[in-house]
N, C-alpha and C. Protein backbone atom coordinates (compact mmCIF):
# COMPACT_ATOMS: atom_id res chain seq x y z
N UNK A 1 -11.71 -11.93 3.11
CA UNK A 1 -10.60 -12.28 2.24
C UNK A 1 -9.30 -12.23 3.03
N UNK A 2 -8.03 -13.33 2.72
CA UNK A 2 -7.38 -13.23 3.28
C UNK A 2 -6.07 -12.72 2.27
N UNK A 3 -5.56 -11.69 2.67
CA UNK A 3 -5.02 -10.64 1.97
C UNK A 3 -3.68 -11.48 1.73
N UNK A 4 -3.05 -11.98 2.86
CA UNK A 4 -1.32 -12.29 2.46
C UNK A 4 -1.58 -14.18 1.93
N UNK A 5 -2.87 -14.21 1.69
CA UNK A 5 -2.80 -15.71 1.15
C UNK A 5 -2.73 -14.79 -0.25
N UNK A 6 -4.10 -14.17 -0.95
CA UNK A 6 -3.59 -14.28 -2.17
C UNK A 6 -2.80 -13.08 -2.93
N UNK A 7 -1.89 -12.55 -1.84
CA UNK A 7 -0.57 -11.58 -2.31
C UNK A 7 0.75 -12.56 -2.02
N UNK A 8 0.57 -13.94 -1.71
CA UNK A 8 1.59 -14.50 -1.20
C UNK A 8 2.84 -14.51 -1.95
N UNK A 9 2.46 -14.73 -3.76
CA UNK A 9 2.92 -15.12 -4.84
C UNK A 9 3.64 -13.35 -4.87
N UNK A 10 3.47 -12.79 -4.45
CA UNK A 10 4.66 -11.27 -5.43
C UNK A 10 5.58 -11.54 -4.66
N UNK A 11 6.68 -10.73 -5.11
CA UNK A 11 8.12 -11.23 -4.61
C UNK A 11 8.43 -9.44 -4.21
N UNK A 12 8.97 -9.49 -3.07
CA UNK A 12 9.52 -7.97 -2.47
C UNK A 12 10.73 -7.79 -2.74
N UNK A 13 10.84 -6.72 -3.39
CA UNK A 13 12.15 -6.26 -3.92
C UNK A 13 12.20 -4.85 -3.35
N UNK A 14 11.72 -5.07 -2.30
CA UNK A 14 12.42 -3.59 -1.24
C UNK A 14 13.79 -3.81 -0.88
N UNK A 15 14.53 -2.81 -0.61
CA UNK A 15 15.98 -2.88 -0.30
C UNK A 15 15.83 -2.46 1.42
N UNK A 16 15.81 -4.09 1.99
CA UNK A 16 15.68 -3.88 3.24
C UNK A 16 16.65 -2.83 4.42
N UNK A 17 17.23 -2.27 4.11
CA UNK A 17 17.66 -1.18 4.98
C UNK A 17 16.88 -0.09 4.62
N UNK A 18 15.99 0.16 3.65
CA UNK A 18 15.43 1.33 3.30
C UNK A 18 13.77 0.85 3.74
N UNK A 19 13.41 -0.03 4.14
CA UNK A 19 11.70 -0.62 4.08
C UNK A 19 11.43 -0.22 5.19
N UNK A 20 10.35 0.47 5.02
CA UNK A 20 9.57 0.92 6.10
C UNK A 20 8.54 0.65 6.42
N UNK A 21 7.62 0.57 4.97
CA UNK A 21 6.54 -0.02 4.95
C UNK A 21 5.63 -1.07 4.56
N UNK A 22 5.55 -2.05 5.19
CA UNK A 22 5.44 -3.58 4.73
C UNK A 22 4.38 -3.97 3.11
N UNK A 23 5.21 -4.54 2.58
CA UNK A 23 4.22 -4.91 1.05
C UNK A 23 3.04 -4.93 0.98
N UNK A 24 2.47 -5.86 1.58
CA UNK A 24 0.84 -6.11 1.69
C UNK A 24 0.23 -4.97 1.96
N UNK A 25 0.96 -4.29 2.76
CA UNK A 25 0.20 -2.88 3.56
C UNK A 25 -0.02 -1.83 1.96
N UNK A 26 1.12 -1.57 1.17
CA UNK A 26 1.25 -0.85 0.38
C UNK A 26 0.50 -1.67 -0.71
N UNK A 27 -0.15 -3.00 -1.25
CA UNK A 27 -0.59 -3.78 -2.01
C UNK A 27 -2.27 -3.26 -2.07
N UNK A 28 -2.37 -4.23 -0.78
CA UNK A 28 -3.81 -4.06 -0.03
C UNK A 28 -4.64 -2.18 -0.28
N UNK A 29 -3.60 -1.31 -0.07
CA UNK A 29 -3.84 -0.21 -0.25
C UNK A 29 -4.62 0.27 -1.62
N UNK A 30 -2.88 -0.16 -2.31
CA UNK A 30 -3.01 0.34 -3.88
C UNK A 30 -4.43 -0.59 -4.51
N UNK A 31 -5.01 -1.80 -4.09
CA UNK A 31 -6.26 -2.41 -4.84
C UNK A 31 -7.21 -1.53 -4.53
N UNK A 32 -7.35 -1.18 -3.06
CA UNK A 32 -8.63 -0.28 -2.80
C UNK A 32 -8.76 1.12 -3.12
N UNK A 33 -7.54 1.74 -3.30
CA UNK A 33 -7.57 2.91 -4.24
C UNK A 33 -8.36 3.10 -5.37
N UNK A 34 -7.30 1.71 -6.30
CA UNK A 34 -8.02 1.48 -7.39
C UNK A 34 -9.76 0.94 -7.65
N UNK A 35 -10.01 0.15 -6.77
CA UNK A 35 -11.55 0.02 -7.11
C UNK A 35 -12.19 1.16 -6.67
N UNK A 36 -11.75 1.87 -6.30
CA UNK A 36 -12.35 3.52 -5.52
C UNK A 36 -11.96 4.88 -7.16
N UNK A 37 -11.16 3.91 -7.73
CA UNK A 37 -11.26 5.28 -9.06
C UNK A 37 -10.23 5.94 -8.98
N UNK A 38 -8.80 5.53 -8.41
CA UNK A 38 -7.89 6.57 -8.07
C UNK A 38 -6.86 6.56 -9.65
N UNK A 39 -6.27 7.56 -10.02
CA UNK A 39 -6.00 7.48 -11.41
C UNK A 39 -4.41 7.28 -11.37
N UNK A 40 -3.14 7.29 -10.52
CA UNK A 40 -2.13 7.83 -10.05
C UNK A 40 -1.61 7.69 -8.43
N UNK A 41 -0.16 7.65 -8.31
CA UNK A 41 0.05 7.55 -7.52
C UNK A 41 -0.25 8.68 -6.06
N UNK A 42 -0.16 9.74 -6.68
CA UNK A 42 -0.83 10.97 -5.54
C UNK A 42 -1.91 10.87 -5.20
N UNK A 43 -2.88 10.38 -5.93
CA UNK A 43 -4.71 9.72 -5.19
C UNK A 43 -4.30 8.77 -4.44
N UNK A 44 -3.60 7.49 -4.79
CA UNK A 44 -3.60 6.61 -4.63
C UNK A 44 -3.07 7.08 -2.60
N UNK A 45 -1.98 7.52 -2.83
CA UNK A 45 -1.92 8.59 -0.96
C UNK A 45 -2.33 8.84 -0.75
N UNK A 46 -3.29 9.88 -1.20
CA UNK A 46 -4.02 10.76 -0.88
C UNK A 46 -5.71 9.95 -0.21
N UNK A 47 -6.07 8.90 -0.95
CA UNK A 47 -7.05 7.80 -0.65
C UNK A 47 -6.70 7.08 0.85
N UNK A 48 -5.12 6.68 0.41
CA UNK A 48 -5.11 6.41 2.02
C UNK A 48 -5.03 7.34 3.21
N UNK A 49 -4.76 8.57 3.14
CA UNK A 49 -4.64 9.43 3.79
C UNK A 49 -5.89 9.48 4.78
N UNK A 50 -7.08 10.05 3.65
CA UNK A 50 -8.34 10.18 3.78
C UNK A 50 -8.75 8.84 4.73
N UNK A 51 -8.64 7.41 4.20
CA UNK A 51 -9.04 6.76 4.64
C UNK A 51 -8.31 5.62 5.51
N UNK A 52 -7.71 6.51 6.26
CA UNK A 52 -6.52 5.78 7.12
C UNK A 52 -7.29 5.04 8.49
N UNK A 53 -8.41 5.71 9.20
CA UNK A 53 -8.98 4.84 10.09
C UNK A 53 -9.69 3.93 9.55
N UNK A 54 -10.06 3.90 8.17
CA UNK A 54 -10.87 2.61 7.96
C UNK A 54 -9.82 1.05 7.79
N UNK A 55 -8.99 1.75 6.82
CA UNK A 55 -7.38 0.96 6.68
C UNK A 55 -7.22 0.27 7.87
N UNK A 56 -7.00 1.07 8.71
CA UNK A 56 -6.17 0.31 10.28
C UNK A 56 -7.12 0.05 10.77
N UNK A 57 -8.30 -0.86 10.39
CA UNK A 57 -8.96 -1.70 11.37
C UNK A 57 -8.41 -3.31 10.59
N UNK A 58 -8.10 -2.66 9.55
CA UNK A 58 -7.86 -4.21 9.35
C UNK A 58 -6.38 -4.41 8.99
N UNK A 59 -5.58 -3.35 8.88
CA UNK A 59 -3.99 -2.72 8.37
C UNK A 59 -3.16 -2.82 9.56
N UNK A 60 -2.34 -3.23 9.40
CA UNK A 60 -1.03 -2.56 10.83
C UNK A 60 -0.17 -1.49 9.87
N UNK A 61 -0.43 -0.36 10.27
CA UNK A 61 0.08 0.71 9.38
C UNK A 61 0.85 1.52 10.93
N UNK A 62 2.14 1.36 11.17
CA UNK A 62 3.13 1.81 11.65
C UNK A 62 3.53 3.11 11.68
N UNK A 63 3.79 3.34 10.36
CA UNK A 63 4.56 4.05 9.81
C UNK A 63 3.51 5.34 8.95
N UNK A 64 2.39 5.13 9.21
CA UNK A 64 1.16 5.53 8.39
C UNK A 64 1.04 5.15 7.09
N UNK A 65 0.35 6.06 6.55
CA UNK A 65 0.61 5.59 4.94
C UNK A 65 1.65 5.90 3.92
N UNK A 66 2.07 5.38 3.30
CA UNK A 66 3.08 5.66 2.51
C UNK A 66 2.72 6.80 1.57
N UNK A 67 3.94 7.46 0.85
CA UNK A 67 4.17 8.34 0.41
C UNK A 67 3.57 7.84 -0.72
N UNK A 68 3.39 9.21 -2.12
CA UNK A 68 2.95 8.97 -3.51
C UNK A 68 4.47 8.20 -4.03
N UNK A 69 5.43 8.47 -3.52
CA UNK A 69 6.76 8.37 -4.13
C UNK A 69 7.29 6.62 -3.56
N UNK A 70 6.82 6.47 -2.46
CA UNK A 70 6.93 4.84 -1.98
C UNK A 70 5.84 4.31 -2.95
N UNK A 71 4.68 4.42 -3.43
CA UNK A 71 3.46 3.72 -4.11
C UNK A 71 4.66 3.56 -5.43
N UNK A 72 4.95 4.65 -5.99
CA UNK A 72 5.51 4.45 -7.64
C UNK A 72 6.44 3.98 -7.05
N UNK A 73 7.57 3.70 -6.52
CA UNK A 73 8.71 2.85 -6.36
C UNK A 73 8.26 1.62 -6.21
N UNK A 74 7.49 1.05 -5.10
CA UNK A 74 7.22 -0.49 -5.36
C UNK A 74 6.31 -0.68 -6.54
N UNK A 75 5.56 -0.24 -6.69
CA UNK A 75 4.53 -0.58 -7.90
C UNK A 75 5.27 -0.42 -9.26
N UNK A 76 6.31 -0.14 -9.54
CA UNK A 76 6.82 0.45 -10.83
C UNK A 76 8.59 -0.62 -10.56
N UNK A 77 7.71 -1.82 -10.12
CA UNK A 77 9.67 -2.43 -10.19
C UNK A 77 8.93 -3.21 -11.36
């Protein structure tokens, strides 16, 4: 699957002096959380945390994974 074909359509409303961590990265994340059962934004970290080398084989995760508090800020515009 190609991830930024069909995330192409959301619109980023990060406030680029504050972005650290690229959309798709935080998108891509939050789906596999969720088909994994995560209930909240602290699993939803906590999932990537856990599963951060599987992530970055296919992720460019920089910055690592984002915070529970970056997940509810973009996910909650």
């Amino acid at each position: 699957m190609n991830w930024q074909t069909f995330f192409r359509d959301v619109a980023d409303f990060h406030i680029n002096r504050r972005k650290r961590h690229n959309l798709l990265n935080i998108l891509v994340i939050s789906v596999c959380a969720f088909v994994c059962g995560t209930d909240d934004f602290e699993d939803t970290a906590l999932y990537g945390t856990q599963k951060e080398p599987f992530l970055r084989t296919f992720l460019e995760l920089p910055y690592g994974i984002p915070s529970h508090g970056t997940f509810n800020r973009v996910l909650n515009f």
